[in-house]
N, C-alpha and C. Protein backbone atom coordinates (compact mmCIF):
# COMPACT_ATOMS: atom_id res chain seq x y z
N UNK A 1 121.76 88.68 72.73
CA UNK A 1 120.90 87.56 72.34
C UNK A 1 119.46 87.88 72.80
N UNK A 2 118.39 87.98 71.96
CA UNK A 2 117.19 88.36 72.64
C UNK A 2 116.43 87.27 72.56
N UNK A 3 116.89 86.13 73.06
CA UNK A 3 116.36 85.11 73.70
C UNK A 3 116.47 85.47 75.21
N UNK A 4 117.90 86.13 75.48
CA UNK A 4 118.19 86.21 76.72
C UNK A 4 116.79 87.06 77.61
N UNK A 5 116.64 88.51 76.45
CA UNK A 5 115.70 89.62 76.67
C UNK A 5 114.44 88.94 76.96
N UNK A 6 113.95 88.45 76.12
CA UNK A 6 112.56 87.28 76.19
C UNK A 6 112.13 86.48 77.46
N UNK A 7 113.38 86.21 77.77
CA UNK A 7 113.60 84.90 78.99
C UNK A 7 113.36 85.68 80.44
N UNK A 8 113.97 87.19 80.30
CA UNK A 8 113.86 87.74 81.86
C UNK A 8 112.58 88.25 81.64
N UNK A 9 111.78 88.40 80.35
CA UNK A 9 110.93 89.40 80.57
C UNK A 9 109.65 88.48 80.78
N UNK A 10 109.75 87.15 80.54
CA UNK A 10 108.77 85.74 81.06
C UNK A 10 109.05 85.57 81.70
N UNK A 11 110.44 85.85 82.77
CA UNK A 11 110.66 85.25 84.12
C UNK A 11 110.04 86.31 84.89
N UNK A 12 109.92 87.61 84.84
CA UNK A 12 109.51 88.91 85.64
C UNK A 12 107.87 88.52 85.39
N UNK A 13 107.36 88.27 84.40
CA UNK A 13 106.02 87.88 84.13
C UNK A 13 105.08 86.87 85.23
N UNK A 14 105.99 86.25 85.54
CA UNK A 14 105.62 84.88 86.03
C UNK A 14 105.96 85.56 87.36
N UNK A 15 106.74 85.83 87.93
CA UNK A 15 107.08 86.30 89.47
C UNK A 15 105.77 87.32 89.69
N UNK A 16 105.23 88.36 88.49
CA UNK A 16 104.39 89.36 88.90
C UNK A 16 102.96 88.50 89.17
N UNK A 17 102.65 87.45 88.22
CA UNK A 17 101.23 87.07 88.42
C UNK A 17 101.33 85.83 89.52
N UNK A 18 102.45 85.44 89.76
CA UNK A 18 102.67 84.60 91.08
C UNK A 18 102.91 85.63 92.49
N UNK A 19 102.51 86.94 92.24
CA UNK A 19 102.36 87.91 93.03
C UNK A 19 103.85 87.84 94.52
N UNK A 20 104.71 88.04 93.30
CA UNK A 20 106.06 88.10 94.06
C UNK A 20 106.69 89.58 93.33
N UNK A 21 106.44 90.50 94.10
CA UNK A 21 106.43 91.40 92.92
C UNK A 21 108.19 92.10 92.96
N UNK A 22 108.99 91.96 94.66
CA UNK A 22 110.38 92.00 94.54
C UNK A 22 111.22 91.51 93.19
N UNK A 23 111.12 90.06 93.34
CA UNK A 23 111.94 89.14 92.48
C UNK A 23 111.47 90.11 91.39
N UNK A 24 110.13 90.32 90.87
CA UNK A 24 109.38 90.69 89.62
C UNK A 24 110.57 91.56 88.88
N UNK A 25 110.47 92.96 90.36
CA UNK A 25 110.90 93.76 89.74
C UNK A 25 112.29 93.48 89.63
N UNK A 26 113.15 92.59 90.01
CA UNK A 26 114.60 92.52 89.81
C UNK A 26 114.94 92.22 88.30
N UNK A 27 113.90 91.08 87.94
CA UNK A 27 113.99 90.92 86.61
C UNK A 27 113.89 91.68 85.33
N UNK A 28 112.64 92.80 85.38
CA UNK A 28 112.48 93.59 84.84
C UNK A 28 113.31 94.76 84.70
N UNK A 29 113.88 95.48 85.91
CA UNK A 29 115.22 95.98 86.04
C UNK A 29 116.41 95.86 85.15
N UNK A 30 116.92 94.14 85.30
CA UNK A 30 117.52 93.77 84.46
C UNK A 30 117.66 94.07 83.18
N UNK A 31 116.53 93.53 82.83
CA UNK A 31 116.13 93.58 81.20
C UNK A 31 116.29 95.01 80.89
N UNK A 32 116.10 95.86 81.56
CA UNK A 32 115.80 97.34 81.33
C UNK A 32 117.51 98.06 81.29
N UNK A 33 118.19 97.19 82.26
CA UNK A 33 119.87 97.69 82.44
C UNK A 33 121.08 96.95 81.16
N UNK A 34 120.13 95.85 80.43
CA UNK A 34 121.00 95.11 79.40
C UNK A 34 120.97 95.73 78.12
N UNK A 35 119.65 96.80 77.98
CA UNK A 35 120.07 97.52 76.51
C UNK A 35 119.10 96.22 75.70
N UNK A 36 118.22 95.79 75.84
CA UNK A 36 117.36 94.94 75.34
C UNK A 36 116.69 95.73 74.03
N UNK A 37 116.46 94.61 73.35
CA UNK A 37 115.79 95.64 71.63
C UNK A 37 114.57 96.75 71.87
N UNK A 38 114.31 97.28 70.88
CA UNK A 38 113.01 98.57 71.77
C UNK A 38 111.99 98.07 71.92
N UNK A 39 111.33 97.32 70.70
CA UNK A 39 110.08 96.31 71.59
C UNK A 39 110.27 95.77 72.96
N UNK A 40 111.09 94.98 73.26
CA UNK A 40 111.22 94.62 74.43
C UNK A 40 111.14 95.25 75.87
N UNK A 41 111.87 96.11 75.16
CA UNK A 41 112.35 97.40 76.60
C UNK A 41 110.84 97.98 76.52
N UNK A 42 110.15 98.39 75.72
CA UNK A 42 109.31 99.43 76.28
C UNK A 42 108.18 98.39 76.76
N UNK A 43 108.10 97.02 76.48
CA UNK A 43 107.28 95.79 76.65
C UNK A 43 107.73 95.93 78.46
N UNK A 44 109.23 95.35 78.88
CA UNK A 44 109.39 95.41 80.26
C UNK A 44 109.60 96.66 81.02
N UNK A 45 109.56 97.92 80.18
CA UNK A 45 109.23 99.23 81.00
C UNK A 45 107.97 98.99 81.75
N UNK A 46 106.84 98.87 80.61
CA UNK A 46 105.72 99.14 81.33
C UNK A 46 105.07 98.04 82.22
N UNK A 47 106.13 96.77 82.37
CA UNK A 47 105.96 95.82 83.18
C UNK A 47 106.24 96.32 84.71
N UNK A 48 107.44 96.76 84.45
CA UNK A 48 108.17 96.99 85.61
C UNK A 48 107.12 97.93 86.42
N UNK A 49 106.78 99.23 85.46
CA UNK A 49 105.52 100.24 86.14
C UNK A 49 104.57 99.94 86.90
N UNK A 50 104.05 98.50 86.25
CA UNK A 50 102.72 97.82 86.48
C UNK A 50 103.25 96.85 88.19
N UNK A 51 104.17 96.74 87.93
CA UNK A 51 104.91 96.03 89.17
C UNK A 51 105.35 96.99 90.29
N UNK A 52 105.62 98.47 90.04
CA UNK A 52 105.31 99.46 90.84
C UNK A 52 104.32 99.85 91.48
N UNK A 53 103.12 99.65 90.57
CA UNK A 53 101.53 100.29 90.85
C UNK A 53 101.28 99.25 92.04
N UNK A 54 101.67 97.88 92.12
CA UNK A 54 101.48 97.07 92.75
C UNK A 54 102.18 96.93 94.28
N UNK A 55 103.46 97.34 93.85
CA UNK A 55 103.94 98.03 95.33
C UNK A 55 103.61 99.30 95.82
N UNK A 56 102.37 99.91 95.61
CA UNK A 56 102.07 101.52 95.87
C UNK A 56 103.12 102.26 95.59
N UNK A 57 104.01 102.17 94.95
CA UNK A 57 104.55 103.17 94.32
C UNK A 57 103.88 103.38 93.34
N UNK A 58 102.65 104.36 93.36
CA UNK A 58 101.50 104.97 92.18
C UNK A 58 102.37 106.17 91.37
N UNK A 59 102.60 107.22 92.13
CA UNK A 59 103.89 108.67 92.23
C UNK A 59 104.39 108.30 90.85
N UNK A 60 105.38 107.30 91.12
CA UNK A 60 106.81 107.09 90.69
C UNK A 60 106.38 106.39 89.01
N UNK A 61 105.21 105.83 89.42
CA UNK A 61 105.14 104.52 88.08
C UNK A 61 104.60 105.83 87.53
N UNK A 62 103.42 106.87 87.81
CA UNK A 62 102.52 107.47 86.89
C UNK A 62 103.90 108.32 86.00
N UNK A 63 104.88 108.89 86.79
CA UNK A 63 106.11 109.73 86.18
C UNK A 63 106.93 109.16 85.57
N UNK A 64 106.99 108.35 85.71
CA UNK A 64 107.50 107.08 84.52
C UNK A 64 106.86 106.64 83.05
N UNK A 65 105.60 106.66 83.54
CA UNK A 65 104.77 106.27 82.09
C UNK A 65 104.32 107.17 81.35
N UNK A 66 104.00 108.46 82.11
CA UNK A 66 103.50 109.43 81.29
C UNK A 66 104.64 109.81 80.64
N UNK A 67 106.11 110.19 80.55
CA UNK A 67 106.76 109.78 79.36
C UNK A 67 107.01 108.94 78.51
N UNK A 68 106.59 107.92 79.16
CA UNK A 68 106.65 106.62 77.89
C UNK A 68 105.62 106.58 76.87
N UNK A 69 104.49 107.16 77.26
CA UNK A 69 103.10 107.09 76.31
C UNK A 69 103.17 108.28 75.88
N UNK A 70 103.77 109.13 75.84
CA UNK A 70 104.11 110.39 74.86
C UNK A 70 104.62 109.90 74.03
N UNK A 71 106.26 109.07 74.15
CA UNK A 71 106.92 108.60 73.15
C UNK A 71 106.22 107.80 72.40
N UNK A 72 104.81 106.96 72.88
CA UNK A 72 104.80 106.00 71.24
C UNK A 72 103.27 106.39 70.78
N UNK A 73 103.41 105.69 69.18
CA UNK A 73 102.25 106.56 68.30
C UNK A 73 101.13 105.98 69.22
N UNK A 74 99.99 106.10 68.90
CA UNK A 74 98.78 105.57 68.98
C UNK A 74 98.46 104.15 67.71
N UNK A 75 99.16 103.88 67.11
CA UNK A 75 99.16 103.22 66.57
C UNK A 75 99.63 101.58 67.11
N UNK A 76 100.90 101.99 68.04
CA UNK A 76 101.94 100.95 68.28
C UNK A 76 101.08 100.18 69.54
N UNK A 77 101.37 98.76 69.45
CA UNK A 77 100.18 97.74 70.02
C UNK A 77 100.85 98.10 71.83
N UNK A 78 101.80 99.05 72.41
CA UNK A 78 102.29 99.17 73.15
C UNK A 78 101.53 100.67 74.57
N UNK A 79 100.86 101.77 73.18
CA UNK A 79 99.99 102.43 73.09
C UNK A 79 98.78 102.36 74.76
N UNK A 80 97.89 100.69 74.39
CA UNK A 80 97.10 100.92 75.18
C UNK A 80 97.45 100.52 76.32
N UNK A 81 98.21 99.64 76.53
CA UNK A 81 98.49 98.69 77.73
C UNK A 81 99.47 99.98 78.40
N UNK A 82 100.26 100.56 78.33
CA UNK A 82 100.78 102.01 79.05
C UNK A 82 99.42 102.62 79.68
N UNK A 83 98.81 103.39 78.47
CA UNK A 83 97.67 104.71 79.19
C UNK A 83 96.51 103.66 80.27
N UNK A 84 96.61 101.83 80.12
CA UNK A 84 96.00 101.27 80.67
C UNK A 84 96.65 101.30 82.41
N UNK A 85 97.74 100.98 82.37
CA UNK A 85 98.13 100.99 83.39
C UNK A 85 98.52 102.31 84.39
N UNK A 86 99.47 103.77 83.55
CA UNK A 86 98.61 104.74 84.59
C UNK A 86 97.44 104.66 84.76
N UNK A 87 96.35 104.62 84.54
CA UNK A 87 95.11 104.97 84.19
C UNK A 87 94.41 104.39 86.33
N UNK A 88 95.22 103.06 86.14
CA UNK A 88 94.96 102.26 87.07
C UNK A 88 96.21 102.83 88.53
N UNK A 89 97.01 103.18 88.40
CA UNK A 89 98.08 103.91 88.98
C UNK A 89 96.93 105.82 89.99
N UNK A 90 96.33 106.12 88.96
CA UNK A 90 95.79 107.53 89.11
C UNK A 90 94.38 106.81 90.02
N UNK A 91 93.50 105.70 89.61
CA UNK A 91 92.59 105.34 90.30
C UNK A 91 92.99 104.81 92.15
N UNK A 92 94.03 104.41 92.03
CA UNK A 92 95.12 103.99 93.39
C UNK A 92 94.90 105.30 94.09
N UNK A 93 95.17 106.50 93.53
CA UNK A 93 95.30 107.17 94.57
C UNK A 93 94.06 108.39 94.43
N UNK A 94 93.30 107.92 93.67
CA UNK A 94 92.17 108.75 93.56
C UNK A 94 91.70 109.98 92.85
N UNK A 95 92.62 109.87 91.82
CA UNK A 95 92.60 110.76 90.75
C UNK A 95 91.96 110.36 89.73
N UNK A 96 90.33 110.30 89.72
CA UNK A 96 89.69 109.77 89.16
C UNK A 96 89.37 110.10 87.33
N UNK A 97 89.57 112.11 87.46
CA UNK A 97 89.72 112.77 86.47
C UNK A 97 90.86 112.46 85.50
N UNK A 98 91.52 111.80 86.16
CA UNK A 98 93.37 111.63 85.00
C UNK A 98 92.90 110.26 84.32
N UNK A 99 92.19 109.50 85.96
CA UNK A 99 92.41 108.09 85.11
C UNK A 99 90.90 107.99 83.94
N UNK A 100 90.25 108.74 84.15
CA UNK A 100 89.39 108.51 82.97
C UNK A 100 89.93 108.63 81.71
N UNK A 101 90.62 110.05 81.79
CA UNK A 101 91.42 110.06 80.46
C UNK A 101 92.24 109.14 80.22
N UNK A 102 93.10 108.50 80.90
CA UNK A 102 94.05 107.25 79.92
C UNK A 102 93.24 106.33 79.77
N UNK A 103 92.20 105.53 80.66
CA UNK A 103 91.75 104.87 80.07
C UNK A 103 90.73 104.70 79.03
N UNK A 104 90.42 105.44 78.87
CA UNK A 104 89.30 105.92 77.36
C UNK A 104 90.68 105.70 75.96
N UNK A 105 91.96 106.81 76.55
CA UNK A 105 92.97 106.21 75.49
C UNK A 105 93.16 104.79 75.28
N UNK A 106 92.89 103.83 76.21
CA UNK A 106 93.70 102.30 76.23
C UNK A 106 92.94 101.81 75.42
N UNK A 107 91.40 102.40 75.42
CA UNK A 107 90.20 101.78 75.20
C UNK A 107 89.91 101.98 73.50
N UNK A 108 90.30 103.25 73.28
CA UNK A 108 90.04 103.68 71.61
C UNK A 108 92.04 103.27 70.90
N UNK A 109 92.70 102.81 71.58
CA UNK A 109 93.65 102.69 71.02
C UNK A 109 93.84 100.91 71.01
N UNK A 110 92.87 99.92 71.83
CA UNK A 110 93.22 99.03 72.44
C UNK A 110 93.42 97.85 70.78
N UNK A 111 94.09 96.84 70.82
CA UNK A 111 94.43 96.36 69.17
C UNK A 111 93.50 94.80 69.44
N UNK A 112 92.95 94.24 71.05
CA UNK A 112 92.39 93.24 71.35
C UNK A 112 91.38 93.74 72.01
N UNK A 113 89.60 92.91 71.14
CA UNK A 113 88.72 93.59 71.43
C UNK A 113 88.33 93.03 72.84
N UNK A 114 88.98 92.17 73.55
CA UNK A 114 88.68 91.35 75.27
C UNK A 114 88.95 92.32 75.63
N UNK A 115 90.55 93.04 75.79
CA UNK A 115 90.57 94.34 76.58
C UNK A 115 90.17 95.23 76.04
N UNK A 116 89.48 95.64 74.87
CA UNK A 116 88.50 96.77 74.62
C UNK A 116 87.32 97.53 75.22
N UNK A 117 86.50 95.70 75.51
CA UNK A 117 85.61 95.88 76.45
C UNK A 117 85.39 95.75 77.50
N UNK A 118 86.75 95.65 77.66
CA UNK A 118 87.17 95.83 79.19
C UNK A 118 87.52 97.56 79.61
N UNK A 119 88.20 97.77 78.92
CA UNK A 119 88.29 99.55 79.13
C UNK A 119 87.78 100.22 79.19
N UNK A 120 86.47 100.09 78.18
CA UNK A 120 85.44 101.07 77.81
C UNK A 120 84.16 100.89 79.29
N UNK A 121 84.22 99.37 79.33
CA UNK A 121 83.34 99.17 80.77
C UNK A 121 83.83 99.78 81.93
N UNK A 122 85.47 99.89 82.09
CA UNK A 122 85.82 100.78 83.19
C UNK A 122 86.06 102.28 83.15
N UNK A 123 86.27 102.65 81.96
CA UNK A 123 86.00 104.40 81.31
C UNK A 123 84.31 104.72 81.92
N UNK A 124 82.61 103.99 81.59
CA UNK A 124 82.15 103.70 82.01
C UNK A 124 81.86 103.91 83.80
N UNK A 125 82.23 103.56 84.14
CA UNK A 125 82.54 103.65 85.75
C UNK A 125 82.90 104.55 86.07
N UNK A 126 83.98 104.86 85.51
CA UNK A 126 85.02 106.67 86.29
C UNK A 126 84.21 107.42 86.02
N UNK A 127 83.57 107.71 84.62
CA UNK A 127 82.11 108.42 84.79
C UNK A 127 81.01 108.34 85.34
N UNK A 128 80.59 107.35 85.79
CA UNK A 128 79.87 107.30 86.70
C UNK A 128 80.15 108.00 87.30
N UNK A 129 80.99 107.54 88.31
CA UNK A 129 81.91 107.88 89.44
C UNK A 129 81.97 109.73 89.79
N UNK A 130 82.14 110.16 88.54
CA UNK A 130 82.18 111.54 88.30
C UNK A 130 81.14 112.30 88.07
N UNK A 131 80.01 111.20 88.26
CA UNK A 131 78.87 112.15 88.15
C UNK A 131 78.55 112.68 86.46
N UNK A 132 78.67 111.97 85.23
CA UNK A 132 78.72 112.52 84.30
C UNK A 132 78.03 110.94 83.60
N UNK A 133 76.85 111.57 83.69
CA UNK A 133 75.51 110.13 83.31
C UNK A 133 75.71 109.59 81.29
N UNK A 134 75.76 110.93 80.93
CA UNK A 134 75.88 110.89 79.46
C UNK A 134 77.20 110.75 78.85
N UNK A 135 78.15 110.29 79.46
CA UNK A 135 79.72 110.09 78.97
C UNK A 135 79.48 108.41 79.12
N UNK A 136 79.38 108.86 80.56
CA UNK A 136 79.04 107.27 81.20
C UNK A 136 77.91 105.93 79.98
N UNK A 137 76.66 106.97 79.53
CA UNK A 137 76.33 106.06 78.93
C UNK A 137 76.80 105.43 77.05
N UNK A 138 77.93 106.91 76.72
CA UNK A 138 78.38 106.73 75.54
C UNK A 138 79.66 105.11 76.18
N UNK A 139 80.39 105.56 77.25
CA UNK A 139 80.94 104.23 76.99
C UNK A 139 80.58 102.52 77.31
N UNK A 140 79.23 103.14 77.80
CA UNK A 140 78.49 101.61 77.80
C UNK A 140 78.24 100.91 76.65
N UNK A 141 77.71 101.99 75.75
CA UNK A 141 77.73 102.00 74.57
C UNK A 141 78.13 101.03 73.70
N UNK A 142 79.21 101.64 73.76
CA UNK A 142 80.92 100.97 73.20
C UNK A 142 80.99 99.93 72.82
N UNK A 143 80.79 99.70 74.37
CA UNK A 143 80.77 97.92 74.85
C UNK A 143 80.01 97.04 73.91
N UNK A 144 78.53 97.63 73.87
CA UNK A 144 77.89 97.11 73.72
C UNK A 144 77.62 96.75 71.89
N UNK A 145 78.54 98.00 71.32
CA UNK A 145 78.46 97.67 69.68
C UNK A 145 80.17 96.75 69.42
N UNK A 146 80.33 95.98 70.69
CA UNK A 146 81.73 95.36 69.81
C UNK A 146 80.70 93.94 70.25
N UNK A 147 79.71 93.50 70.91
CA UNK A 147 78.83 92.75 70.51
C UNK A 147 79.24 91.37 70.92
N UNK A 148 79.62 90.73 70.15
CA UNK A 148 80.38 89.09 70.25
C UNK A 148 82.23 89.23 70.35
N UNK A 149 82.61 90.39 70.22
CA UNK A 149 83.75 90.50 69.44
C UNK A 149 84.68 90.30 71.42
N UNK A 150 83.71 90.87 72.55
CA UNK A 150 84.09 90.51 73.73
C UNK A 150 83.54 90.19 74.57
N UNK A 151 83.74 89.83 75.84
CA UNK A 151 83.59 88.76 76.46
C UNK A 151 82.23 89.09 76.53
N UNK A 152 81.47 87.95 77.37
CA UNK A 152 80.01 88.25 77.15
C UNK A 152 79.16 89.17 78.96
N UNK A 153 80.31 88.61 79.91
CA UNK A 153 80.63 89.62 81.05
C UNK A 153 80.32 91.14 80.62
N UNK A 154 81.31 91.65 79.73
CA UNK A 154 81.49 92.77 79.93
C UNK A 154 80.35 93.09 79.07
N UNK A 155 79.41 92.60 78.08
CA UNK A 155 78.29 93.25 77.45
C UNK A 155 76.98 92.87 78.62
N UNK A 156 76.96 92.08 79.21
CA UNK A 156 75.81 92.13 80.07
C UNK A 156 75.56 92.77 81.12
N UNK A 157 76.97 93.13 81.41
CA UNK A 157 76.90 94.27 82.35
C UNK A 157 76.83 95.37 81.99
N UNK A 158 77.34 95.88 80.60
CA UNK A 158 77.34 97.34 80.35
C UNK A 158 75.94 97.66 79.79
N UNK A 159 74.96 96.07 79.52
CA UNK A 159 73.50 96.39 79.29
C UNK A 159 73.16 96.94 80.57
N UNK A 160 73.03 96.00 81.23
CA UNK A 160 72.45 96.73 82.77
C UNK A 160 73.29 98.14 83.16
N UNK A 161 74.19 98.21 83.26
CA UNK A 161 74.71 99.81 83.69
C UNK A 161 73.52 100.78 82.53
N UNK A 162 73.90 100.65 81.31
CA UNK A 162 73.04 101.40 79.74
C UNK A 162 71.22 101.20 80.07
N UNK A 163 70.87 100.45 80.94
CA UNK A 163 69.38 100.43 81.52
C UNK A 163 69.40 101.20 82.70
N UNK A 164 70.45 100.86 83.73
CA UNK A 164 70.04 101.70 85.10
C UNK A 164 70.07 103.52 85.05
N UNK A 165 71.21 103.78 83.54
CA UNK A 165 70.94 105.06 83.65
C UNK A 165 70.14 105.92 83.00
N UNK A 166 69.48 104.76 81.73
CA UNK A 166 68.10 105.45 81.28
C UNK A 166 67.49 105.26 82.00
N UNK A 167 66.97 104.41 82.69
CA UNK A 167 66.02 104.76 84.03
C UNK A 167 65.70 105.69 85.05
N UNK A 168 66.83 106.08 85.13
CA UNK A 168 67.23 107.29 85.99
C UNK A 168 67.33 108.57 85.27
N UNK A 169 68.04 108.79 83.93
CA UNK A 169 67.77 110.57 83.55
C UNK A 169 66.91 110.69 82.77
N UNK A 170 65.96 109.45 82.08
CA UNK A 170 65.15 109.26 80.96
C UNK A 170 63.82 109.28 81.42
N UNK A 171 63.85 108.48 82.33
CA UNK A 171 62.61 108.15 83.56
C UNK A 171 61.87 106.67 82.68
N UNK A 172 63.22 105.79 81.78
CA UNK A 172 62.33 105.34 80.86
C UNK A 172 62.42 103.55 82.13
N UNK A 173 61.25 103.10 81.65
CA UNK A 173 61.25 101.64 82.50
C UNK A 173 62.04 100.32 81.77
N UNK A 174 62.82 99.89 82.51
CA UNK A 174 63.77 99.16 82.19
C UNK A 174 63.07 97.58 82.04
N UNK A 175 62.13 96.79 82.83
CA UNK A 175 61.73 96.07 82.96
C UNK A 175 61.55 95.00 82.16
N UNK A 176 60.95 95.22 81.03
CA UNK A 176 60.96 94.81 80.11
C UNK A 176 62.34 94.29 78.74
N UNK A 177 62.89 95.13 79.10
CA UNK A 177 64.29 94.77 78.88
C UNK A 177 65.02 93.93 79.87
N UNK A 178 65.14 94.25 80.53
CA UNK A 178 65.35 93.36 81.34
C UNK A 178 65.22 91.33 81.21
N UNK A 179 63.45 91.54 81.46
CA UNK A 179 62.76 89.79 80.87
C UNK A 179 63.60 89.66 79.43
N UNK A 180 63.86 90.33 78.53
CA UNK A 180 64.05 89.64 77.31
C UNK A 180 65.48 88.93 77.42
N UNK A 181 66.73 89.77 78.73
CA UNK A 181 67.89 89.14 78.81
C UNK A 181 67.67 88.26 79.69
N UNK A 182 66.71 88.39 80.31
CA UNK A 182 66.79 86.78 81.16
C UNK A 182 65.96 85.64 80.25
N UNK A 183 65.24 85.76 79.60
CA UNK A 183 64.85 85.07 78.99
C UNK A 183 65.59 83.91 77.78
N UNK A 184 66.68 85.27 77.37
CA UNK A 184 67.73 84.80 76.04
C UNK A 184 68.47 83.58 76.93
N UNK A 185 69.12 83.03 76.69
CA UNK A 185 69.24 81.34 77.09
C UNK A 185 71.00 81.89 77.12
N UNK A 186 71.53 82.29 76.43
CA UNK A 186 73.10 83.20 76.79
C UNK A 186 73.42 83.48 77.61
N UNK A 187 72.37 84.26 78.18
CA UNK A 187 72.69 85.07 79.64
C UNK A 187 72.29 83.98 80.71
N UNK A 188 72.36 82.91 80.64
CA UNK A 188 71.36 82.20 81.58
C UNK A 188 72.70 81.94 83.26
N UNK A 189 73.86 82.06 82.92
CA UNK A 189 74.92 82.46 84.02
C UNK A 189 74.77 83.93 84.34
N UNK A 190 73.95 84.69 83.80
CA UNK A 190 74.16 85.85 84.45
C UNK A 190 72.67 86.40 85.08
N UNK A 191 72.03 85.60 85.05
CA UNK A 191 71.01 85.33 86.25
C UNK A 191 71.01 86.32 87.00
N UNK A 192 71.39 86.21 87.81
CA UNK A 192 71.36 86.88 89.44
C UNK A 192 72.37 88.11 89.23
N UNK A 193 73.02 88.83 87.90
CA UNK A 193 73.41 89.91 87.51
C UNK A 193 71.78 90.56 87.64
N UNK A 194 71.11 89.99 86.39
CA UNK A 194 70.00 90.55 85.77
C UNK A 194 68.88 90.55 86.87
N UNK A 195 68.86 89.94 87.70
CA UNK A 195 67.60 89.57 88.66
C UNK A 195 67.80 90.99 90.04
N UNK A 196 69.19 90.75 90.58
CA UNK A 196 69.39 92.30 91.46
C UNK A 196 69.56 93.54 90.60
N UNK A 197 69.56 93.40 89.26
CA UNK A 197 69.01 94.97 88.89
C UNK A 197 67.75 94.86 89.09
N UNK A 198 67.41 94.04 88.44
CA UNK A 198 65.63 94.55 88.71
C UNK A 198 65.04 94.96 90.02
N UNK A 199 65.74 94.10 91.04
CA UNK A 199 65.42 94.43 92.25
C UNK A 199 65.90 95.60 92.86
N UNK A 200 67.10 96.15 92.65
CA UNK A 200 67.36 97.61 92.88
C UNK A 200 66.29 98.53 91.93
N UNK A 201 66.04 97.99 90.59
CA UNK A 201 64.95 98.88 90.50
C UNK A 201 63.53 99.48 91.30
N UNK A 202 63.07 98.01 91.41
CA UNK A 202 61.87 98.53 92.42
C UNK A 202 62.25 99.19 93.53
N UNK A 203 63.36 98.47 94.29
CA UNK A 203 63.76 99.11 95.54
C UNK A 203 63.73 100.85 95.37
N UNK A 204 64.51 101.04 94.64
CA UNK A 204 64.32 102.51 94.25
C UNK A 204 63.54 103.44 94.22
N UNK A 205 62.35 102.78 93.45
CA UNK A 205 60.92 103.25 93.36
C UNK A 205 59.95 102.57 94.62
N UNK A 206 60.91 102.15 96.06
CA UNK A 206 59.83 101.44 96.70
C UNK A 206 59.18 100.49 97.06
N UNK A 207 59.18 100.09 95.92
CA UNK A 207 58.23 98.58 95.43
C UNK A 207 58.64 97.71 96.40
């Protein structure tokens, strides 16, 4: 009955974001030992993983998933939320080079543009991170041409990241860009985002 399948895999759901992650994984287990339909199963595989990453078992979940995201196309809505979660598994333990790569996959494979620009803002970062200014600013990019399509967080920040690093390899002045997003009446909660860049700018230069 895959009502039954449904039922453990909302009950494991609810134990993981009520951050009980034992019970979590008992449930998920389950579901995984009943022979549940293949949507399902590969739905509470990569639950269960994600409920690993969470008990530092990083090891075990990354060797787990990296066969599971071989097995499905790039197509299947199952795709990003896998290479999303190693991705986050490899950042745990500091494998910054692996997790860039899955998550750039989660990000160009992702089927909801909220977590789109969510991926691409943290693909973004690992480059940073890596010292690689011009990767870094293609996935600010990203962000920034899905426009309205996500949250408005993740485009105001990937403006300011897409300003701090032309500033820096361009030598171009951000400033002015800057006034026009504080000015726009949208951004008017993200204030004090837009106000300590500027101020790390000068700081930078002194000022």
């Amino acid at each position: 009955n895959n009502k039954i399948d449904n039922a453990y895999l909302l009950l494991g759901k609810a134990r993981y974001y009520n951050r009980r992650f034992f019970p979590a994984m008992e449930a998920f287990n389950y579901l995984l030992e009943t022979y549940a339909d293949r949507k399902t199963y590969v739905e509470g595989k990569i639950w269960r993983e994600k409920t690993n990453i969470r008990l530092r078992n990083n090891e075990l979940a990354i060797k787990n998933l990296r066969s599971l995201a071989r097995s499905i196309t790039p197509s299947s809505k199952f795709h990003s939320p896998a290479n999303a979660a190693i991705s986050m598994a490899f950042i745990n333990i500091k494998e910054f080079d692996s997790a860039v790569y899955y998550i750039k996959n989660a990000a160009l494979t992702s089927k909801e543009n909220r977590l789109k620009g969510r991926y691409y803002f943290l693909t973004g970062q690992l480059y940073e991170s890596l010292k690689k200014s011009d990767s870094a600013l293609w996935a600010y990019e990203q962000v920034l041409g899905l426009k309205r399509k996500t949250p408005r967080k993740y485009w105001i920040n990937a403006q300011i990241k897409r300003l701090q690093i032309k500033s820096l390899v361009e030598s171009f002045d951000p400033i002015e860009s800057y006034e026009k997003l504080v000015k726009n009446y949208e951004n008017h909660i993200f204030d004090h985002l837009i106000n300590r860049a500027i101020g790390i700018h000068y700081f930078q230069r002194h000022n």
